[in-house]
Protein backbone atom coordinates (compact mmCIF):
# COMPACT_ATOMS: atom_id res chain seq x y z
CA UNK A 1 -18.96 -6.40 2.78
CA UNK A 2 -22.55 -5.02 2.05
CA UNK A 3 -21.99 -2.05 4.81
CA UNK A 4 -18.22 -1.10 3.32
CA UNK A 5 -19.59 -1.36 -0.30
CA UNK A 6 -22.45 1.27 1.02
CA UNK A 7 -20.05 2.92 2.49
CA UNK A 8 -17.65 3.42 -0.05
CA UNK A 9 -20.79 4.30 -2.30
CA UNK A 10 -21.91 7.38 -0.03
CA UNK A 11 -18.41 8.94 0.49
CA UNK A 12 -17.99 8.97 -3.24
CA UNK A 13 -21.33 10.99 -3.68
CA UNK A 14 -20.13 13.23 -0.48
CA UNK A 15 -16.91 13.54 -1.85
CA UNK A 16 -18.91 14.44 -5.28
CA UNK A 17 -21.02 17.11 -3.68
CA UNK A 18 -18.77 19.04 -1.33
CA UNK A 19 -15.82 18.85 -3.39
CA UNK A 20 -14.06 16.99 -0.33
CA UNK A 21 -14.55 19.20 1.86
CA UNK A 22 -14.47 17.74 5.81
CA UNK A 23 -17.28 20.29 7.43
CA UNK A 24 -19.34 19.17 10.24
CA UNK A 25 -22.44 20.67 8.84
CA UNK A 26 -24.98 18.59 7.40
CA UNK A 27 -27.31 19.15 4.29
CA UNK A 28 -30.16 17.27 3.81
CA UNK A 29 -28.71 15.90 0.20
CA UNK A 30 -25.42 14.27 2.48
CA UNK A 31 -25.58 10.67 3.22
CA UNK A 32 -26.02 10.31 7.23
CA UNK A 33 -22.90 9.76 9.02
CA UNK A 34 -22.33 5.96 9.81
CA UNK A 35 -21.32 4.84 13.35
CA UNK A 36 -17.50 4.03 13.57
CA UNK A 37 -14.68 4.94 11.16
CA UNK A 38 -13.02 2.12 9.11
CA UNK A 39 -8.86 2.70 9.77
CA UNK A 40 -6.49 2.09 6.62
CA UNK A 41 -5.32 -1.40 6.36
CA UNK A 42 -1.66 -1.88 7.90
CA UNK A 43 -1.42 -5.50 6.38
CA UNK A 44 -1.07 -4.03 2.74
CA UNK A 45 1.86 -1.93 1.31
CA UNK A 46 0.77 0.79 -1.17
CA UNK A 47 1.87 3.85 -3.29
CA UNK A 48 -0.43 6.98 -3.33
CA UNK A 49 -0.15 8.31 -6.94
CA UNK A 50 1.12 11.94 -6.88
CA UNK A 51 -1.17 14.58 -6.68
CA UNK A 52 -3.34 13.21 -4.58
CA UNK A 53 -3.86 13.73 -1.09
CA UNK A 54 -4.94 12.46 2.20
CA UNK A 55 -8.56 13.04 3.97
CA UNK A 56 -10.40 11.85 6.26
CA UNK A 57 -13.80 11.56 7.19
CA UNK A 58 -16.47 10.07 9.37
CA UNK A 59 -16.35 6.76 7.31
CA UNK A 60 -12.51 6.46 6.53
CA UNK A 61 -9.52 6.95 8.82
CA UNK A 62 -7.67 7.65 5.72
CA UNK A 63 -8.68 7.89 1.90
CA UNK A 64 -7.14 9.91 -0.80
CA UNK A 65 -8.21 12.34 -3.35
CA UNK A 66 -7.25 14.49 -6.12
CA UNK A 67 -9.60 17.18 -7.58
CA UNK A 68 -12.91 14.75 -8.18
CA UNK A 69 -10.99 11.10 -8.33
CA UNK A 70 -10.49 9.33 -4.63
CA UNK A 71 -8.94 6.53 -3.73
CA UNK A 72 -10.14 4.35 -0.51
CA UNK A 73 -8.54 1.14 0.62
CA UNK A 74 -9.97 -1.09 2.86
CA UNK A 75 -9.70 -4.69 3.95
CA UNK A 76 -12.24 -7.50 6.09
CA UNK A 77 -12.03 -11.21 6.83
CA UNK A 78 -12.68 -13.52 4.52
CA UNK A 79 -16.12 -15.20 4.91
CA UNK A 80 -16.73 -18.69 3.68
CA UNK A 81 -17.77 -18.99 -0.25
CA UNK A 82 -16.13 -16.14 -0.93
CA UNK A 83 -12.45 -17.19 -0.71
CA UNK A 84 -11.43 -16.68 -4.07
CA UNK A 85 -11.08 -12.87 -5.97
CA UNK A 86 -13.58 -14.36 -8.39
CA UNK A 87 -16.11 -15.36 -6.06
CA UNK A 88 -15.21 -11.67 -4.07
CA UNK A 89 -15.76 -9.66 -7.65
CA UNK A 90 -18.69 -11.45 -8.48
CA UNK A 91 -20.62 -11.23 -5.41
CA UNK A 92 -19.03 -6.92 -5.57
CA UNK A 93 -20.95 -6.99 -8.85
CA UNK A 94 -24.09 -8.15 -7.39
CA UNK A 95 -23.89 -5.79 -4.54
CA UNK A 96 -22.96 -2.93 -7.21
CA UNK A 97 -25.44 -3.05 -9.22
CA UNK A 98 -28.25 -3.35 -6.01
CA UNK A 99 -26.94 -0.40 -4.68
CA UNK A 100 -26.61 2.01 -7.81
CA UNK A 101 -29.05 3.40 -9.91
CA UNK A 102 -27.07 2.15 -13.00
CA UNK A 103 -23.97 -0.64 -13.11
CA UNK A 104 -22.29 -1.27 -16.45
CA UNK A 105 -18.97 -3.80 -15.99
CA UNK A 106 -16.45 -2.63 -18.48
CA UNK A 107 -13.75 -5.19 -17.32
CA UNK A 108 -13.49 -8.15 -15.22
CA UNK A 109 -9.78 -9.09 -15.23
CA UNK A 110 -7.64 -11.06 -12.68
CA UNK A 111 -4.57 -10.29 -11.60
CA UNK A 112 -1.26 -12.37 -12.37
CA UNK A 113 0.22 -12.44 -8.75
CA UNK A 114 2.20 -14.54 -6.79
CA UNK A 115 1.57 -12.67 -3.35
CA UNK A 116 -1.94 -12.62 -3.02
CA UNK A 117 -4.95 -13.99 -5.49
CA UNK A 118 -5.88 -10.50 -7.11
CA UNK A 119 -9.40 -9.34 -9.89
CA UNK A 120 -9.64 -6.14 -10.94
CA UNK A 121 -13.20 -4.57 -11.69
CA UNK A 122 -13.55 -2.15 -14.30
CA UNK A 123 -17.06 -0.23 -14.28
CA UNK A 124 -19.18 2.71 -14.89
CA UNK A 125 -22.17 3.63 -12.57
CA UNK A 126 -24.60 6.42 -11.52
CA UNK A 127 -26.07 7.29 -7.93
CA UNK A 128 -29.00 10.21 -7.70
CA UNK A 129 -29.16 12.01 -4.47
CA UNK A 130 -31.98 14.40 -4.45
CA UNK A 131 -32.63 15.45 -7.85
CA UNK A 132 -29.27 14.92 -9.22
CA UNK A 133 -27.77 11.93 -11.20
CA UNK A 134 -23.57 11.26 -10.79
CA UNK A 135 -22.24 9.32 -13.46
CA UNK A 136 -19.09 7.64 -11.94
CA UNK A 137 -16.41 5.34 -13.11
CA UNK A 138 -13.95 2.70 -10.75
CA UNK A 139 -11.49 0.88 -10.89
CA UNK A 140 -11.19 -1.40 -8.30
CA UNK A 141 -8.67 -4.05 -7.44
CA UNK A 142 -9.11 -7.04 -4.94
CA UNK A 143 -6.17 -9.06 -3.13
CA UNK A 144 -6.69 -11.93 -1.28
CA UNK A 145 -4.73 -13.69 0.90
CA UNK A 146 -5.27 -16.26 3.14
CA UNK A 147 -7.74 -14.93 5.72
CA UNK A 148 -8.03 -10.83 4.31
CA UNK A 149 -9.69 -9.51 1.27
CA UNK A 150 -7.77 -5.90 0.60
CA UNK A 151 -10.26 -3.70 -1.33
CA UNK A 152 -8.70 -1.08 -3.38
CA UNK A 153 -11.74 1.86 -4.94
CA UNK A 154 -10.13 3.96 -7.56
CA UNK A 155 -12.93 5.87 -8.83
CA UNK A 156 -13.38 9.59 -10.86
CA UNK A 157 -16.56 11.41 -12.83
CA UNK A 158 -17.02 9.08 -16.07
CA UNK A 159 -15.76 12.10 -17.83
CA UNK A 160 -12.52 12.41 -16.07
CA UNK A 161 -11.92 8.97 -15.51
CA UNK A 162 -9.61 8.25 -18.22
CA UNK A 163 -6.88 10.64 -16.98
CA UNK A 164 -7.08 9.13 -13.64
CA UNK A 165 -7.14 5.41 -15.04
CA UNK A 166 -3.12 4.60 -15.20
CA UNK A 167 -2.11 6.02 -11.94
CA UNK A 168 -5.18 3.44 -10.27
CA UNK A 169 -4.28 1.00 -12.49
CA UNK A 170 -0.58 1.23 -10.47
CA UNK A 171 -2.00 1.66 -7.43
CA UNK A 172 -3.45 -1.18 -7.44
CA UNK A 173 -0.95 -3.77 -9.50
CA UNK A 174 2.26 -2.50 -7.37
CA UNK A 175 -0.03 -2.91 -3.93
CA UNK A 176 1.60 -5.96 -1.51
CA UNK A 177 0.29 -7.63 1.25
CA UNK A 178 2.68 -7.58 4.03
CA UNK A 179 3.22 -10.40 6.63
CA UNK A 180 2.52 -9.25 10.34
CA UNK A 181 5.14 -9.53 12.88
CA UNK A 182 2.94 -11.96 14.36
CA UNK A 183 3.81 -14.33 10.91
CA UNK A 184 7.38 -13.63 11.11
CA UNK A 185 8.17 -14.40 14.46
């Protein structure tokens, strides 16, 4: 989890500082390029809320974005102690706040599901690369089932955040985890 979490963490900032952009080029303020790219989960149905659009990039088969919000969805196996989206959210926070400069929760709510045990995270957070400070916000939603945590990282600029904030908020509350043919056969 620590790796996707950093992960997650450095595409937001390059997302932040080139606007999105997918060039090959590399400034020294860009977050080096980490070996392998995680592939959008196929075990979880989703909507993409209008606007926004797919990318890709070193880190992320597929993520979406619109203007500065993105929205990246990822899932891994459960590990042992962490089995619950409580346990998963609180052990996120921890690993939040070690990685950012500043981590404020704003919300820690679960999610009333039948399909999968679910926890949003509400927070606001800041990451300086070189000698600039960005001052994000997230949403992010966690769905467990019985052996896959689904991560779902809604995040925008703290000062466009609240425009953004219903279409996560569906995102993530009409999101499904879908049995494999493997489960139905």
């Amino acid at each position: 989890m620590r790796h996707r979490l950093f992960s997650v963490l450095c595409l937001c900032t390059a997302i932040l500082c080139c606007g999105g952009c997918n060039d090959s080029t590399q400034s020294e303020s860009e977050p080096p390029a980490i070996i392998g790219q995680l592939e959008l989960p196929d075990g979880l149905q989703f909507t993409v809320p209008d606007g926004f659009s797919a990318q890709s990039s070193d880190m992320y088969e597929e993520y979406y974005v619109k203007d500065d919000a993105s929205i990246i969805i990822t899932e891994e196996p459960l590990e042992a102690g962490y089995d619950t989206a409580k346990a998963y959210a609180d052990r996120a926070i921890e690993q939040y706040t070690a990685a950012t400069d500043t981590f404020t929760l704003l919300a820690n709510t679960p999610l009333d599901r039948t399909d999968a045990d679910g926890r949003t995270l509400e927070f606001s957070y800041t990451i300086s690369v070189s000698d600039h400070t960005f001052s994000f916000c997230s949403l992010t939603g966690y769905l467990l089932t019985e052996d896959t945590a689904y991560i779902i990282t809604c995040k925008a600029k703290e000062e466009t955040f609240a425009a953004y904030k219903p279409a996560f908020e569906t995102c993530i509350s009409g999101a499904k985890p879908v049995e494999s043919e493997e489960e139905t056969t």
